[in-house]
Protein backbone atom coordinates (compact mmCIF):
# COMPACT_ATOMS: atom_id res chain seq x y z
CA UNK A 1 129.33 104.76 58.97
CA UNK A 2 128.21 107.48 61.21
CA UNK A 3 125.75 107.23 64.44
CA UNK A 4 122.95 108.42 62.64
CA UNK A 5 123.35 105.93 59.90
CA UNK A 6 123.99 103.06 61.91
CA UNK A 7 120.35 103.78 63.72
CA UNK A 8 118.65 104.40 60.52
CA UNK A 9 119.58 101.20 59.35
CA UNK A 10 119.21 99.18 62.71
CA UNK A 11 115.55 100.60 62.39
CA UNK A 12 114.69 99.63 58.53
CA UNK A 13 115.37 96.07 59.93
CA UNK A 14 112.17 96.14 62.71
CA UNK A 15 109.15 95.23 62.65
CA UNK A 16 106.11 97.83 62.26
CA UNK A 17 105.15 97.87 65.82
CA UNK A 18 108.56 97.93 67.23
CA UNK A 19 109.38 100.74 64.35
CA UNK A 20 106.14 102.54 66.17
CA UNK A 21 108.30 102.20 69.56
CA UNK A 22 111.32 103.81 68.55
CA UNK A 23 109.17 106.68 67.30
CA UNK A 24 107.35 107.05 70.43
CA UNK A 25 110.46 106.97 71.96
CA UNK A 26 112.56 109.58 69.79
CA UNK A 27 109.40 111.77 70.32
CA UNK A 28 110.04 111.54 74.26
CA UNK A 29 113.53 112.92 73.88
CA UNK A 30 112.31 115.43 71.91
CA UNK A 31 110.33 116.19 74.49
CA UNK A 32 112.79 115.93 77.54
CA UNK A 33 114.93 118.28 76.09
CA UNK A 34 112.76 121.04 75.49
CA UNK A 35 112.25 122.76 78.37
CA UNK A 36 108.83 124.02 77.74
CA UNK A 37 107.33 121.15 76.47
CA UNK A 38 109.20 119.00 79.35
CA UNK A 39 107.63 121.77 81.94
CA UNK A 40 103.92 120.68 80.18
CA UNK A 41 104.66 116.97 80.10
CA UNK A 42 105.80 117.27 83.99
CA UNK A 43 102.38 119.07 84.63
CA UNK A 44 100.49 116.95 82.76
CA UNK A 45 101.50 113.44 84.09
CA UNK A 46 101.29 114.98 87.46
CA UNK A 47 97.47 115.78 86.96
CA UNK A 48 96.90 111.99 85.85
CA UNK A 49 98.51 110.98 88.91
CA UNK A 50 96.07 112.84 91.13
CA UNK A 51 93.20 112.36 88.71
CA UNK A 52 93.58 108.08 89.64
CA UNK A 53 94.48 108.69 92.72
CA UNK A 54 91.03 110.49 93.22
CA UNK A 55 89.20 107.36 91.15
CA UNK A 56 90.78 104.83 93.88
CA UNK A 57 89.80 106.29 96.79
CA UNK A 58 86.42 107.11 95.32
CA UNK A 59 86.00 103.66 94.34
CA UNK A 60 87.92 102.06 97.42
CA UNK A 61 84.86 104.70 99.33
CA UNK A 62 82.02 103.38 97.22
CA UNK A 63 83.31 99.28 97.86
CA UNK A 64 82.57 100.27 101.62
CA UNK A 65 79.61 102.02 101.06
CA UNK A 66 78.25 99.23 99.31
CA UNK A 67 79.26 96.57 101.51
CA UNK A 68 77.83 98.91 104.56
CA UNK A 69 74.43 98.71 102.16
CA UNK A 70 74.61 95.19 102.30
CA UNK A 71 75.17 94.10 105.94
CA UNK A 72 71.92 96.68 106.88
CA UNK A 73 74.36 99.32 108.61
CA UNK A 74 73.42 102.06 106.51
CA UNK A 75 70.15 103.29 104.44
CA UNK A 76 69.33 104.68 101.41
């Protein structure tokens, strides 16, 4: 029994959501080893990186300006 067959049949004997998994996952080496999609993945996880990266300091900035609210140090 080849490779191929051995997965295909290792596979028919999961569960839905694990089945689900191994897609995801053959669809991420699909992925890695084209270049140009790899290039757009890179890019793209890179901008949600900065994107919550923005969101915590924005929200770590508006704890502190709320708490500076509170104790009377700053106004409205």
């Amino acid at each position: 029994m080849s490779v191929y067959d051995e997965t295909i049949t290792k596979i028919r004997q999961l569960p839905e959501p694990l089945v689900q998994e191994v897609r995801d996952f053959v669809d991420f080496l699909l992925t890695r080893h084209d270049q140009v999609r790899w290039q757009l993945w890179n890019q793209f996880s890179e901008g949600i990186d900065l994107s919550e990266a923005d969101v915590s300091d924005y929200l770590a900035n508006l704890e502190d300006y709320e708490r500076r609210l509170e104790r009377g140090e700053i106004a409205w």
